[in-house]
Protein backbone atom coordinates (compact mmCIF):
# COMPACT_ATOMS: atom_id res chain seq x y z
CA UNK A 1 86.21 90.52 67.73
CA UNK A 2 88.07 92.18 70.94
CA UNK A 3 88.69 95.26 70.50
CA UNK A 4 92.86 96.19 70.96
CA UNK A 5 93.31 97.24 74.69
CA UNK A 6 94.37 101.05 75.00
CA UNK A 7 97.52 100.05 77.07
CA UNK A 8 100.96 98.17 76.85
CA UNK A 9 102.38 96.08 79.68
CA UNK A 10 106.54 95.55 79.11
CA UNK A 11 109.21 94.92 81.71
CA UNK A 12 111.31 97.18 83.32
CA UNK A 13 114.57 98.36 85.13
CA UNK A 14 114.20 100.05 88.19
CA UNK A 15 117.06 102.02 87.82
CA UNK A 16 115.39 103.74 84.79
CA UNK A 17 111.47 103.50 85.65
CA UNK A 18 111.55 104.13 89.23
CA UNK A 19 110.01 107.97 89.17
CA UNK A 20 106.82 106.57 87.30
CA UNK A 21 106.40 103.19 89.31
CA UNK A 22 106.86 105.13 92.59
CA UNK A 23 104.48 107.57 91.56
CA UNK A 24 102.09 104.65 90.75
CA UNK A 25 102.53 102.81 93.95
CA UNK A 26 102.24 106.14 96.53
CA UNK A 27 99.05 106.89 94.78
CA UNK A 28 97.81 103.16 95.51
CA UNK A 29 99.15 102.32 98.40
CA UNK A 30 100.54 105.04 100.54
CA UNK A 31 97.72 107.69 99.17
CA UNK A 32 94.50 105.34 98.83
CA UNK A 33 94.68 102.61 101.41
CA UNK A 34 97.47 104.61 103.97
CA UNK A 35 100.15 102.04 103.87
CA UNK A 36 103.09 103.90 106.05
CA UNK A 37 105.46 105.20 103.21
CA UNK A 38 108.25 103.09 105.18
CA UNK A 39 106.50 99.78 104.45
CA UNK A 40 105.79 100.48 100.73
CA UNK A 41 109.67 101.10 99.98
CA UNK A 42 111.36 98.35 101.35
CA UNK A 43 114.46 98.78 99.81
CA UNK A 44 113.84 95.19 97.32
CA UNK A 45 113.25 97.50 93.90
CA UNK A 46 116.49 97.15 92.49
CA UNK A 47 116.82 93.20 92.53
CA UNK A 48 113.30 92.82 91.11
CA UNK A 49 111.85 92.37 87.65
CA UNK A 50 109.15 95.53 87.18
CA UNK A 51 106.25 95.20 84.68
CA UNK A 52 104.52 98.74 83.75
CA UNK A 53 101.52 99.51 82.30
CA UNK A 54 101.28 102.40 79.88
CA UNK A 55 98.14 104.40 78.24
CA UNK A 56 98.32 104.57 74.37
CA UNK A 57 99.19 108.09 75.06
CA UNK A 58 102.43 106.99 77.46
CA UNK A 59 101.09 107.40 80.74
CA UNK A 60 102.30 105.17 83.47
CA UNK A 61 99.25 103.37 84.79
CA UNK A 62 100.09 100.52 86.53
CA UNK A 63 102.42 98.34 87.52
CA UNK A 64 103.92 94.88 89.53
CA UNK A 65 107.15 93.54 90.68
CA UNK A 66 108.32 90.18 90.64
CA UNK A 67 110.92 89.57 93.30
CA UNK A 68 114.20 86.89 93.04
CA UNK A 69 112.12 84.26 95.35
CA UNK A 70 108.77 84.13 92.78
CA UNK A 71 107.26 86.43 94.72
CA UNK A 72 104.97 88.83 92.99
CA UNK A 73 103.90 91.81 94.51
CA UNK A 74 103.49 95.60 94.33
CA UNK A 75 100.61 95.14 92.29
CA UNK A 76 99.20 98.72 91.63
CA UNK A 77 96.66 100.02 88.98
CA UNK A 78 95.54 103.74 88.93
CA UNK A 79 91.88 103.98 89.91
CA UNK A 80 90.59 105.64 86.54
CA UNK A 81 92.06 102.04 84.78
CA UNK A 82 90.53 99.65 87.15
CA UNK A 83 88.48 96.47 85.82
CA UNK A 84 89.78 97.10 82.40
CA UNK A 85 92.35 94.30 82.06
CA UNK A 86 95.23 96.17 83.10
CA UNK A 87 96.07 94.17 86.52
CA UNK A 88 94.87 90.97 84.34
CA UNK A 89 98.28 92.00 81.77
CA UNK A 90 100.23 93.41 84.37
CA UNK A 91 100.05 89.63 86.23
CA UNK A 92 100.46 87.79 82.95
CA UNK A 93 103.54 89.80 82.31
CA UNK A 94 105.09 88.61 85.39
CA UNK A 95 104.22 85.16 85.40
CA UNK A 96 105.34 85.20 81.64
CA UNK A 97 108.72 86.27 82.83
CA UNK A 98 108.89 83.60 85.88
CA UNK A 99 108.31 81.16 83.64
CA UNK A 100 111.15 82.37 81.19
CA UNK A 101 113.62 82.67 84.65
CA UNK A 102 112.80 78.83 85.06
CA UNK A 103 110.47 79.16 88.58
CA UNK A 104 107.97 76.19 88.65
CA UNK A 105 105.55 78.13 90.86
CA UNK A 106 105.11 81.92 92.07
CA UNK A 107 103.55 83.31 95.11
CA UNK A 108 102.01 85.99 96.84
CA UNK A 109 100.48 88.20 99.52
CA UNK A 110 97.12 89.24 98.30
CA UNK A 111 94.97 91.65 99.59
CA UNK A 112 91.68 89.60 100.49
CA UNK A 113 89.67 91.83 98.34
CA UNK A 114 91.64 90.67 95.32
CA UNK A 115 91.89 87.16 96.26
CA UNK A 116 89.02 86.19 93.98
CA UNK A 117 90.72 87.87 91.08
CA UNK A 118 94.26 85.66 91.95
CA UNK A 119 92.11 82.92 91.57
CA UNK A 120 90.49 83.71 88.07
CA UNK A 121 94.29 83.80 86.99
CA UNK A 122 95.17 79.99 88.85
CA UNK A 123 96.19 81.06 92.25
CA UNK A 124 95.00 78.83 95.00
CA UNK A 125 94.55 80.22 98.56
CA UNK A 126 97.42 78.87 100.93
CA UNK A 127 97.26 79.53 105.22
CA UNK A 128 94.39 81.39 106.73
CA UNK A 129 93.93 85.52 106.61
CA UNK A 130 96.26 87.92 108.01
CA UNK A 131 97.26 91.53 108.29
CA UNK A 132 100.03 92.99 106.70
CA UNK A 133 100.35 96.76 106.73
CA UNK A 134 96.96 96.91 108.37
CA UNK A 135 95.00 95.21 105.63
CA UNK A 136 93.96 91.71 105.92
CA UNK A 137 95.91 89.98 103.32
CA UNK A 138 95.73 85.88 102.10
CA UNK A 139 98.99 83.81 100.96
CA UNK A 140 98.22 82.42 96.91
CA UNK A 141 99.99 79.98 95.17
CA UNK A 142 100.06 79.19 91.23
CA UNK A 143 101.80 76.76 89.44
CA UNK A 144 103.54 77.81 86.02
């Protein structure tokens, strides 16, 4: 038997979770791989559907956005919480609630070192490699 992860994932409003998923986000993106702060907030928060990921003990850990197109994106996990399903939940959460908002497919700009973990979860690769805030980055599809 699997042991019970020591996390939730649940959905929520920006306009109440924003300190902790900004928090998550500058640590990931803006402090780890030195995306310019201007690029990471684009100003798309409020119309988007947030997922966060919380330690047993209420710590915000992670988290991922999916945007009013299908686009998902912002995907963010705290180092210390990597490779333990968190990302895996965080994903599921979102595609969960595309699914429930009627989208057939979602999409997404992954960063080519995640793109075999997008695939693992039914992505397929669509275009060829580019950059995108100075990291190469590969368009993924999945039907829902």
């Amino acid at each position: 038997m699997t042991p019970a992860p020591d996390f939730r994932v649940r959905l929520a409003d920006w306009r109440d979770a924003s300190p902790v998923l900004s928090r998550i986000r500058t640590t990931v993106f803006v402090g780890e791989q030195n995306v310019p702060p201007e690029i990471e907030i684009d100003g798309r928060d409020p119309e988007c559907v947030h997922a966060l990921a919380e330690s047993a003990s209420g710590e915000a850990i992670g988290t991922g956005r999916l945007m009013p197109d299908g686009r998902i994106g912002r995907m963010a996990v705290l180092a210390p919480w990597r490779s333990r399903g968190v990302g895996a939940a965080l994903l599921e959460a979102l595609m969960a609630e595309a699914r429930r908002r009627g989208f057939r497919e979602v999409y997404l700009h992954a960063q080519s070192g995640a793109k075999n973990f997008y695939l693992r979860h039914g992505y397929a690769i669509e275009g060829e490699e580019y950059l995108e805030a100075g990291i190469p980055h590969i368009g993924m599809r999945a039907r829902l």
